[in-house]
PDB file of N, CA and C in Angstrom:
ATOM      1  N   UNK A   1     -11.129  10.207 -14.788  1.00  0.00           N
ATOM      2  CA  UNK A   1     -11.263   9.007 -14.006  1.00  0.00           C
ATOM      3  C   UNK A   1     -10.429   7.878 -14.595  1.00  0.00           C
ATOM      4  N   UNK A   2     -10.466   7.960 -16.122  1.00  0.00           N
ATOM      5  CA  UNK A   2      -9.423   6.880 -16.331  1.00  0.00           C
ATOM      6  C   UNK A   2      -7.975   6.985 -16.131  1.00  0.00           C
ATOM      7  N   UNK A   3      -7.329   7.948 -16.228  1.00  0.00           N
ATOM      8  CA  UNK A   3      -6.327   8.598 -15.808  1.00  0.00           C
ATOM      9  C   UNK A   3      -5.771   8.079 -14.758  1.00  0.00           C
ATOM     10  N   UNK A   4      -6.945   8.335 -13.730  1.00  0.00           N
ATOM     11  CA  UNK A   4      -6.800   7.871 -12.085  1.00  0.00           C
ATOM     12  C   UNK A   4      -6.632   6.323 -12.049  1.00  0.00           C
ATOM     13  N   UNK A   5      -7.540   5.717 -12.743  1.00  0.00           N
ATOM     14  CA  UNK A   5      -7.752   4.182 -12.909  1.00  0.00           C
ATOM     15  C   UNK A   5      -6.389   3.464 -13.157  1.00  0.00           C
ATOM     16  N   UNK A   6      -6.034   3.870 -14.655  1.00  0.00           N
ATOM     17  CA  UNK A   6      -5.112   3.324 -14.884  1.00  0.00           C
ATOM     18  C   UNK A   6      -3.342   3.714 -14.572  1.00  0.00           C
ATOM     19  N   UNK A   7      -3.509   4.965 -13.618  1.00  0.00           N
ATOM     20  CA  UNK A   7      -2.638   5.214 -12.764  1.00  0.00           C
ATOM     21  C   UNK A   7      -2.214   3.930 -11.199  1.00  0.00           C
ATOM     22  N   UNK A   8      -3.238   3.816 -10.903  1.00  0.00           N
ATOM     23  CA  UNK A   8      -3.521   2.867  -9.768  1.00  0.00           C
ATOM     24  C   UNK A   8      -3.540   1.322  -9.968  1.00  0.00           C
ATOM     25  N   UNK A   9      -3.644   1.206 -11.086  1.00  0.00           N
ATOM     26  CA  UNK A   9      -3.580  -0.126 -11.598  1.00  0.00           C
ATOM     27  C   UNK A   9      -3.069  -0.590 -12.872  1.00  0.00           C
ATOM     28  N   UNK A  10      -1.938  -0.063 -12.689  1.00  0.00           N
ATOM     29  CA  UNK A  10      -1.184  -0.595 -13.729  1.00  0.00           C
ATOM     30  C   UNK A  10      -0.562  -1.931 -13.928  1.00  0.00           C
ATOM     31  N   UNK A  11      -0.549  -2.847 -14.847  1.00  0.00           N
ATOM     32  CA  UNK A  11      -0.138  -4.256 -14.512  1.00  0.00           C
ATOM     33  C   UNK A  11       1.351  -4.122 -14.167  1.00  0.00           C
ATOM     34  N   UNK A  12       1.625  -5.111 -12.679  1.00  0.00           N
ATOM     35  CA  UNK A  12       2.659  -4.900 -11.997  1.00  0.00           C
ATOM     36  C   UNK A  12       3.580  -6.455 -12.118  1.00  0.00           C
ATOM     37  N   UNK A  13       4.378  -6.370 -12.040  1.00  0.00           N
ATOM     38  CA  UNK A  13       5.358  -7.787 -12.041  1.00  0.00           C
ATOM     39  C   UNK A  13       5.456  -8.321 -10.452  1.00  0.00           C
ATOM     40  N   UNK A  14       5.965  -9.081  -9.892  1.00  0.00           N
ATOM     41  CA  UNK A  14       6.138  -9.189  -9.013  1.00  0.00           C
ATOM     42  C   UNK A  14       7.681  -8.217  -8.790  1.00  0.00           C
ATOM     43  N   UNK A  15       7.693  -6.858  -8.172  1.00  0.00           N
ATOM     44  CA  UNK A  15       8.926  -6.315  -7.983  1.00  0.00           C
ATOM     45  C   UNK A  15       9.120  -6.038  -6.234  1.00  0.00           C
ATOM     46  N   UNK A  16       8.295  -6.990  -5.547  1.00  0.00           N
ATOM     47  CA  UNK A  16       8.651  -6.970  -4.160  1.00  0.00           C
ATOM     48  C   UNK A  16       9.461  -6.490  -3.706  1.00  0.00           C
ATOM     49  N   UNK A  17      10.249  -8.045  -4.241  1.00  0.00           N
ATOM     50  CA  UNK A  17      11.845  -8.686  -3.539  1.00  0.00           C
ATOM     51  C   UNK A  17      12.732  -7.353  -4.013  1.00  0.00           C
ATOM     52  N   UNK A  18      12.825  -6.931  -4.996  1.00  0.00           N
ATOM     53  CA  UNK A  18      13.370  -5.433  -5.675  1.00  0.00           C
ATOM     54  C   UNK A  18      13.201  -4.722  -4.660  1.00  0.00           C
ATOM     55  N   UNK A  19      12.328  -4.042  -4.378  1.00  0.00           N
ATOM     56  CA  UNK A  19      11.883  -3.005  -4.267  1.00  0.00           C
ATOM     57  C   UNK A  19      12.246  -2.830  -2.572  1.00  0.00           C
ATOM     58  N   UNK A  20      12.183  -3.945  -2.003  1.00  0.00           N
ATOM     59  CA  UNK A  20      12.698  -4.263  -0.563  1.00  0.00           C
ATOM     60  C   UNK A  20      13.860  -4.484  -0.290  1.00  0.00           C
ATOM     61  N   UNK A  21      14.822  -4.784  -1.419  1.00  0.00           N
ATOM     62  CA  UNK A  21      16.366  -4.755  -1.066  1.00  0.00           C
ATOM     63  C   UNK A  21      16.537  -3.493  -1.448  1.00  0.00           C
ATOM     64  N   UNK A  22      16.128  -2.639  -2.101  1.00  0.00           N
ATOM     65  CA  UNK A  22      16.548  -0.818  -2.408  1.00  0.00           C
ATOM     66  C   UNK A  22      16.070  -0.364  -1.600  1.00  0.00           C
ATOM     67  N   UNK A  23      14.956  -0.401  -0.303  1.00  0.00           N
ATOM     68  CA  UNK A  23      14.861  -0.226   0.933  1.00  0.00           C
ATOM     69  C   UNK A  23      15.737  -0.359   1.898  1.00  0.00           C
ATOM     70  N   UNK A  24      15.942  -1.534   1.905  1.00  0.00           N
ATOM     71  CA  UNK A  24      17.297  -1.989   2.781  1.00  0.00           C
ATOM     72  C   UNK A  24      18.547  -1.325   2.651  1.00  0.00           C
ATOM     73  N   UNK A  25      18.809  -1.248   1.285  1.00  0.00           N
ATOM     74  CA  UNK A  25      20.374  -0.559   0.778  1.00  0.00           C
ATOM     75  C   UNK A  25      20.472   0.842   1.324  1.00  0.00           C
ATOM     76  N   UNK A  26      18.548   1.696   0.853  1.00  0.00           N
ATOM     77  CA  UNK A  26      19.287   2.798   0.900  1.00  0.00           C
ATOM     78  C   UNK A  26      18.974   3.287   2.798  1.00  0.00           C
ATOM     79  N   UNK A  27      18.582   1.841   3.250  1.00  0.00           N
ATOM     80  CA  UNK A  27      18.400   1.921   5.638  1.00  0.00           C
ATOM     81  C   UNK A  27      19.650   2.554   5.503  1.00  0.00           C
ATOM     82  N   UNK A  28      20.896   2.521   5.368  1.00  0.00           N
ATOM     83  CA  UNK A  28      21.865   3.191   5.954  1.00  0.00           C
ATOM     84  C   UNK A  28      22.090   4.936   5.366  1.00  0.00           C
ATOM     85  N   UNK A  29      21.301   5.121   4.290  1.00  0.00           N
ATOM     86  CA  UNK A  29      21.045   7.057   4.548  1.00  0.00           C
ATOM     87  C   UNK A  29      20.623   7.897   5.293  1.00  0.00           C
ATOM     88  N   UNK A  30      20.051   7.354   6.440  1.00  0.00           N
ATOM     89  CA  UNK A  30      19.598   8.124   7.684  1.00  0.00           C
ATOM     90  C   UNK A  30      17.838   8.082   6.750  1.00  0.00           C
ATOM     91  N   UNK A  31      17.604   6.842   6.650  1.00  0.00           N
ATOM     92  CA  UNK A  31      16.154   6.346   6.428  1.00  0.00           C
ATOM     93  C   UNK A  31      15.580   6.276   7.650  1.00  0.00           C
ATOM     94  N   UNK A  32      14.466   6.524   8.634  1.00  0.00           N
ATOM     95  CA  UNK A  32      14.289   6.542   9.198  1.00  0.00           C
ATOM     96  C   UNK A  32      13.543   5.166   9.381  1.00  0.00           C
ATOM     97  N   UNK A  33      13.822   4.332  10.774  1.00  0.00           N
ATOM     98  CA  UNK A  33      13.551   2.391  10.620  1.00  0.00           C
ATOM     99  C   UNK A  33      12.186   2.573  10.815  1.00  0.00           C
ATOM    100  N   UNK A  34      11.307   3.206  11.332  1.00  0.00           N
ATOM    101  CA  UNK A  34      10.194   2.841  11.050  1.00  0.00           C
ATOM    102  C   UNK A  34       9.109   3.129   9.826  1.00  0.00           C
ATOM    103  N   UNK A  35       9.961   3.884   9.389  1.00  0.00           N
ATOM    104  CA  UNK A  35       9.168   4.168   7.640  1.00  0.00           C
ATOM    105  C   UNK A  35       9.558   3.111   6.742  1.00  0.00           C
ATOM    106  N   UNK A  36      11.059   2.557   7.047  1.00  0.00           N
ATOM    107  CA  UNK A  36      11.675   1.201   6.664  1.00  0.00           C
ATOM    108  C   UNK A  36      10.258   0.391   6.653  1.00  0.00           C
ATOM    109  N   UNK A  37      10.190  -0.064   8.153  1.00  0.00           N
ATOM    110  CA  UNK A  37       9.007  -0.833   8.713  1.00  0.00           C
ATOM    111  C   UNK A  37       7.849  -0.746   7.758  1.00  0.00           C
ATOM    112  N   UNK A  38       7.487   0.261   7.369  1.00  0.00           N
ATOM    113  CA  UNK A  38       6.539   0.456   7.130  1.00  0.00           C
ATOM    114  C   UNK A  38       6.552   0.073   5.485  1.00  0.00           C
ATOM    115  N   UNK A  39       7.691   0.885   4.811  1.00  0.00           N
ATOM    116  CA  UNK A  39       7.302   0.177   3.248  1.00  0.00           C
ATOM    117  C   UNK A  39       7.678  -1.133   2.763  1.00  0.00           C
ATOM    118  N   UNK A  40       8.250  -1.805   4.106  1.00  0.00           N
ATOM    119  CA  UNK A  40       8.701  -3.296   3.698  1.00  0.00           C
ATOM    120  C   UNK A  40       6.838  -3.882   4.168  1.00  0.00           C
ATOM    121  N   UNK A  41       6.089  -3.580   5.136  1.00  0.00           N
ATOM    122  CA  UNK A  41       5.456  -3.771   5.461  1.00  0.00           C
ATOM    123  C   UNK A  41       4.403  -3.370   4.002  1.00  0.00           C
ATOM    124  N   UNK A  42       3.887  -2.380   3.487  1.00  0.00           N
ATOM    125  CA  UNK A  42       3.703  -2.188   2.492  1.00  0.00           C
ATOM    126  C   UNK A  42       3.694  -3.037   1.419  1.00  0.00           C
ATOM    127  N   UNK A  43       4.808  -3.616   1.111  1.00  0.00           N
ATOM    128  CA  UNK A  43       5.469  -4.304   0.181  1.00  0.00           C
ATOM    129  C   UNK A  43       5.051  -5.832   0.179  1.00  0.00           C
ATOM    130  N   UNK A  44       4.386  -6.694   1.279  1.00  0.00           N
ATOM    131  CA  UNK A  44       4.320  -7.540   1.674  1.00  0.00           C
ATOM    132  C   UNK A  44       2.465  -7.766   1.542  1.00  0.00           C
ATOM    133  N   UNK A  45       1.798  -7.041   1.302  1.00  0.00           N
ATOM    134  CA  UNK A  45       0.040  -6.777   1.212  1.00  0.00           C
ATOM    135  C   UNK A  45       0.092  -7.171  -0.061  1.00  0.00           C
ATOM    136  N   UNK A  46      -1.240  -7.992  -0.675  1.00  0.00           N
ATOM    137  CA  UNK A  46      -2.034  -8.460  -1.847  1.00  0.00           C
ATOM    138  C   UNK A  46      -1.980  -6.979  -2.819  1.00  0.00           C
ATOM    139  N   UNK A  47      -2.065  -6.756  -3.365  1.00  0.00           N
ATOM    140  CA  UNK A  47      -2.000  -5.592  -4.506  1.00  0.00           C
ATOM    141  C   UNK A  47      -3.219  -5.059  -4.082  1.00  0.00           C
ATOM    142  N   UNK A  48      -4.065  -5.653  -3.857  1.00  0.00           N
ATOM    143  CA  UNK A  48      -5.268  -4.475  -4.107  1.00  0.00           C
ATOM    144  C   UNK A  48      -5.552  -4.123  -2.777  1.00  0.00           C
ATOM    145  N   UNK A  49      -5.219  -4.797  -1.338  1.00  0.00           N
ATOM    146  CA  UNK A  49      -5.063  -3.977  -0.451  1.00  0.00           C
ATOM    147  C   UNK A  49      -4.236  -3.067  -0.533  1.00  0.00           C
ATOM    148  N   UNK A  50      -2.498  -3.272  -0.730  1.00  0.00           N
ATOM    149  CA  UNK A  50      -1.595  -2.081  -1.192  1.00  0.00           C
ATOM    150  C   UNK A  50      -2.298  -1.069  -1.845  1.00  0.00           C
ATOM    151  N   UNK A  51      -3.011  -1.043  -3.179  1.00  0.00           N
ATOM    152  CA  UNK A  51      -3.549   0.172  -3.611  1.00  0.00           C
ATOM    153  C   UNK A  51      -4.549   1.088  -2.867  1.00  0.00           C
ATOM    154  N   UNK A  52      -5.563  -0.183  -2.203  1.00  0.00           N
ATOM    155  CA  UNK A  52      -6.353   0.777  -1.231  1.00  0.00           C
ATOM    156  C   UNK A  52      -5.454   1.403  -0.200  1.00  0.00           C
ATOM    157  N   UNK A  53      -4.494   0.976   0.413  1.00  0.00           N
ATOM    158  CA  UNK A  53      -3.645   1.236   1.366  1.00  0.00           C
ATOM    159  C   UNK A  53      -3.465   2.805   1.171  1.00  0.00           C
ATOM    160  N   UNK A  54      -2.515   2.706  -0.183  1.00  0.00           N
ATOM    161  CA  UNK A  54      -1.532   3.709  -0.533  1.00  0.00           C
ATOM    162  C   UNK A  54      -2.812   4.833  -0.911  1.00  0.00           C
ATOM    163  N   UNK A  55      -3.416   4.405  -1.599  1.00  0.00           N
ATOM    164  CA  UNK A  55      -5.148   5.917  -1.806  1.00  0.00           C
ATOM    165  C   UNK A  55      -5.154   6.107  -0.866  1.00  0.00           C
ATOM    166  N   UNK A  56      -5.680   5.595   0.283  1.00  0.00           N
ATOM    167  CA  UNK A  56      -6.135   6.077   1.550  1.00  0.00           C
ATOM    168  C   UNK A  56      -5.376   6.889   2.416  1.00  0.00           C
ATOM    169  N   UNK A  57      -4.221   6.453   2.450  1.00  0.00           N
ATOM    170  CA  UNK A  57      -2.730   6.569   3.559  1.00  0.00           C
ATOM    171  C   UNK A  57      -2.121   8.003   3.165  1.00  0.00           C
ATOM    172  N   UNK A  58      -1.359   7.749   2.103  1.00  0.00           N
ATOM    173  CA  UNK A  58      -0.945   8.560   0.949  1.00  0.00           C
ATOM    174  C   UNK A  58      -1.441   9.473   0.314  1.00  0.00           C
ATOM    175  N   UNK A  59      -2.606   9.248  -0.423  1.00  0.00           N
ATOM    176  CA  UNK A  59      -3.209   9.907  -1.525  1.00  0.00           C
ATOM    177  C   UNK A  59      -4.251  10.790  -0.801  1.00  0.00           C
ATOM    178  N   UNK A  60      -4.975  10.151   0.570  1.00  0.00           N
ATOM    179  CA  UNK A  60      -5.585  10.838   1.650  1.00  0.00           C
ATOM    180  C   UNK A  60      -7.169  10.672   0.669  1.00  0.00           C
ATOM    181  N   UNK A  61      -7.333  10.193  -0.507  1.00  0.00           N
ATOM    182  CA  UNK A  61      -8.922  10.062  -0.985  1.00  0.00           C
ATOM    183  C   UNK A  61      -9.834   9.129  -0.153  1.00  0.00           C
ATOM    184  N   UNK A  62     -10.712   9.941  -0.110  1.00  0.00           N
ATOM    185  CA  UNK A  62     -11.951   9.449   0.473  1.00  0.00           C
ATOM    186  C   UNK A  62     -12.638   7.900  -0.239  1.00  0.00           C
ATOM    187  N   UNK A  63     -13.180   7.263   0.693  1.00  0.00           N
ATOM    188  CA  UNK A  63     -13.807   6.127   0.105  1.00  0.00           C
ATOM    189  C   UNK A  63     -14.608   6.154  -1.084  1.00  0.00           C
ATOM    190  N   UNK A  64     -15.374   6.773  -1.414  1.00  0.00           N
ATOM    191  CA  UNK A  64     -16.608   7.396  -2.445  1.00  0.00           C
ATOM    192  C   UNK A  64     -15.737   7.859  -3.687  1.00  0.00           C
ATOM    193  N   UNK A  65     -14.290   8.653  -3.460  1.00  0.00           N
ATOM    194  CA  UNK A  65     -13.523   8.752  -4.282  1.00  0.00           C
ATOM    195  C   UNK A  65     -12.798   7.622  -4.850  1.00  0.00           C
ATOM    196  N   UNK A  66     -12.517   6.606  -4.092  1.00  0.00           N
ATOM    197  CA  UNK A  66     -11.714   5.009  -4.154  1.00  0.00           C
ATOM    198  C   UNK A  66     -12.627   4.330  -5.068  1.00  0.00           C
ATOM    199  N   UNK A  67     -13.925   4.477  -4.526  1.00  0.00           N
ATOM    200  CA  UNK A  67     -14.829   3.644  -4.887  1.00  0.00           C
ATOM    201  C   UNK A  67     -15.253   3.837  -6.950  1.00  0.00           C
ATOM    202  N   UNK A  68     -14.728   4.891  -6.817  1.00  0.00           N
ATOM    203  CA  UNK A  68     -15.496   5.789  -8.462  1.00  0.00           C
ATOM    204  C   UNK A  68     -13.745   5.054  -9.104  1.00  0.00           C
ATOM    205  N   UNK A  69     -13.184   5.683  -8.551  1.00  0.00           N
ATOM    206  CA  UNK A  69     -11.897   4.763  -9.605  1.00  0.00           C
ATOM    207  C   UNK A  69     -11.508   3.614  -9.332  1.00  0.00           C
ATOM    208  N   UNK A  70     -11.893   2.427  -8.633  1.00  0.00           N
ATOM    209  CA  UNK A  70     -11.329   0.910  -8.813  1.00  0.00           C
ATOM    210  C   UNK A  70     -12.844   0.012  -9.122  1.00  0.00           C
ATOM    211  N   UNK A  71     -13.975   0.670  -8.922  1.00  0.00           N
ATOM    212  CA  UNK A  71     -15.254   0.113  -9.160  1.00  0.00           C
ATOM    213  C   UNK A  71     -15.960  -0.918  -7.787  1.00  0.00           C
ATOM    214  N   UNK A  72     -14.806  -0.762  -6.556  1.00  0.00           N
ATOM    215  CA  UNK A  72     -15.515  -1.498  -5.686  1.00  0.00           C
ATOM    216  C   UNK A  72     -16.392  -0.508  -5.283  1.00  0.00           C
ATOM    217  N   UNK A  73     -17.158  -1.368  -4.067  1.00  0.00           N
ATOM    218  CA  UNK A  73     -17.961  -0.671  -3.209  1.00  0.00           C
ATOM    219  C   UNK A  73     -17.148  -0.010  -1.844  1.00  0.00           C
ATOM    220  N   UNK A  74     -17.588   1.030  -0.927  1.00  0.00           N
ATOM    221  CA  UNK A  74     -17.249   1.673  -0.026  1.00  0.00           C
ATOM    222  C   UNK A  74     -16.733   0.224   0.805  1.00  0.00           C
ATOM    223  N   UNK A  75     -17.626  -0.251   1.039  1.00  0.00           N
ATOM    224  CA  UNK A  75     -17.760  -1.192   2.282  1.00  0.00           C
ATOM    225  C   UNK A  75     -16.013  -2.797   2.082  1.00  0.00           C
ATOM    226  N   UNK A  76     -16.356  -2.589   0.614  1.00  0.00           N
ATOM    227  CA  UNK A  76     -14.986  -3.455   0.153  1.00  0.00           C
ATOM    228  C   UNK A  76     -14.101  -2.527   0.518  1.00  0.00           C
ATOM    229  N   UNK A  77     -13.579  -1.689   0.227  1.00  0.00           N
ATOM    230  CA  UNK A  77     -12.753  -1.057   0.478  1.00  0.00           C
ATOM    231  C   UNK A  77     -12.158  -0.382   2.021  1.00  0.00           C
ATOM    232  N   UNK A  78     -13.310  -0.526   2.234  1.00  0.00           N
ATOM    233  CA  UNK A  78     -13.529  -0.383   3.981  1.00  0.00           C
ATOM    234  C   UNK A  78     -12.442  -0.955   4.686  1.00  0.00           C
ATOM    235  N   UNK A  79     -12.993  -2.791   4.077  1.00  0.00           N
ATOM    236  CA  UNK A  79     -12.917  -4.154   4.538  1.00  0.00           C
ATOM    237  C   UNK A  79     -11.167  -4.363   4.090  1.00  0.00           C
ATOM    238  N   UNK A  80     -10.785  -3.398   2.770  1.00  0.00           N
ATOM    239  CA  UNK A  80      -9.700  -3.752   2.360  1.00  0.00           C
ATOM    240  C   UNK A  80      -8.137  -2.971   3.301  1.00  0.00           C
ATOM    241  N   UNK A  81      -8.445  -1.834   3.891  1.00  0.00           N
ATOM    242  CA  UNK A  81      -7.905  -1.299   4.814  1.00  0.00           C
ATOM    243  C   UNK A  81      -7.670  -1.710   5.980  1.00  0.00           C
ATOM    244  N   UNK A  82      -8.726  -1.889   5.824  1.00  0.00           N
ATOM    245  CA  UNK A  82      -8.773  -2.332   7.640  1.00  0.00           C
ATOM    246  C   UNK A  82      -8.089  -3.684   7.374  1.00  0.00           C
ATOM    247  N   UNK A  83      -7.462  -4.723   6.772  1.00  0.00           N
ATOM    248  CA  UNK A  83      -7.010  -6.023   6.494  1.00  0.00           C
ATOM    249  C   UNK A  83      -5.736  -5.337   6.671  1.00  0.00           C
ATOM    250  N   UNK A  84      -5.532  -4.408   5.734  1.00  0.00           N
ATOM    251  CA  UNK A  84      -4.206  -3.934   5.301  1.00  0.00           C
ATOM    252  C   UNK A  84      -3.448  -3.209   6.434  1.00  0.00           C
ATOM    253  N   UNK A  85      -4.020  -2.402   7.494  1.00  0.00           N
ATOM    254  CA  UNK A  85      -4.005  -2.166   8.640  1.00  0.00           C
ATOM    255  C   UNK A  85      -3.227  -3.026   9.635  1.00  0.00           C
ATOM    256  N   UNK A  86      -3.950  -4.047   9.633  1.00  0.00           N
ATOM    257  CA  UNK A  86      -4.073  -4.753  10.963  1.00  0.00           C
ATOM    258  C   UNK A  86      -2.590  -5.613   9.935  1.00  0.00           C
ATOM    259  N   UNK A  87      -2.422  -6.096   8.996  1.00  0.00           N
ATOM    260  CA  UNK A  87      -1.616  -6.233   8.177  1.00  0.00           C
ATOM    261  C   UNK A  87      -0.312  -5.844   8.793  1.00  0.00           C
ATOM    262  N   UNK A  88      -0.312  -4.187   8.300  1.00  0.00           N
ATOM    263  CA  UNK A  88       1.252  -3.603   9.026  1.00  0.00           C
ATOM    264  C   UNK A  88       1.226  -3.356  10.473  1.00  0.00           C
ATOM    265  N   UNK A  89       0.417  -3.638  11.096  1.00  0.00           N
ATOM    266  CA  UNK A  89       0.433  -3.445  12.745  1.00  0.00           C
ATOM    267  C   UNK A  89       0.925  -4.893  12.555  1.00  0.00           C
ATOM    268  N   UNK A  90       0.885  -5.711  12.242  1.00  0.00           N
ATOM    269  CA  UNK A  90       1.072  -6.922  13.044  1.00  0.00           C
ATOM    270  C   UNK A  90       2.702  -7.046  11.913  1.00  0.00           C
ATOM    271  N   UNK A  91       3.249  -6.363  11.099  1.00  0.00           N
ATOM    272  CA  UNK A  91       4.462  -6.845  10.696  1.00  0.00           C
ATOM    273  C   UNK A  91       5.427  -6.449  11.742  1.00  0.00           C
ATOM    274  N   UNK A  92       4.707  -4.818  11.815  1.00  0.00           N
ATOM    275  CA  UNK A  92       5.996  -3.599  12.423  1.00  0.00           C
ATOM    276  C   UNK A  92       6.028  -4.333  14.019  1.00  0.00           C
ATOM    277  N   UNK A  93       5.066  -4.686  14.852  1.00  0.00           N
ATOM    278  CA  UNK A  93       5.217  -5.422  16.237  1.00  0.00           C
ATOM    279  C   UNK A  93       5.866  -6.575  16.232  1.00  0.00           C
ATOM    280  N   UNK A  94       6.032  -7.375  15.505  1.00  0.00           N
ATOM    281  CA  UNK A  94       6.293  -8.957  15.643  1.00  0.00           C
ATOM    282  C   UNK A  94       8.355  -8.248  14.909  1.00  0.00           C
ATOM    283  N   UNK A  95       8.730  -7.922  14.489  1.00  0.00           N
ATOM    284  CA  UNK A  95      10.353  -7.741  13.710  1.00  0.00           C
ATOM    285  C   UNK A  95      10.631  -7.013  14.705  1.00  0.00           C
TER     286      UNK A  95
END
């Protein structure tokens, strides 16, 4: 479990702005624009929605599993998706 813990939460810098222009650079490899969409969208969430994001999305773990490695409750985490959600629905519609 710590493993998991401190996999998921490792102290992060702000590497946004980074991490979204090496998105951009590598749009012209036959990146597909809405996965673009999506990790600029990604990229743009509070950290700890991003982490719930990426467990959930990604990692495919169950809440009860989320819940044992970041110490919230189900219902936070619930609450943190569903933010993060409505989050990239409303980046990828509005660009």
């Amino acid at each position: 479990m710590k493993k998991k813990k401190n996999k998921f939460f490792l102290p992060i810098h702000d590497v946004t702005n980074e991490l979204e222009k090496k998105l951009i650079s590598t749009a012209g490899i036959d990146v597909n624009k809405l996965e673009l969409k999506l990790q600029q969208a990604i990229l743009k969430l509070p950290s700890q929605q991003r982490a719930v994001f990426n467990m959930r999305y990604y990692d495919e773990l169950k809440y009860e599993e989320m819940a044992k490695i970041t110490g919230l409750t189900t219902g936070a985490l619930k609450a943190n998706y569903h933010h993060a959600v409505k989050k990239i629905e409303k980046f990828i519609t509005s660009n």
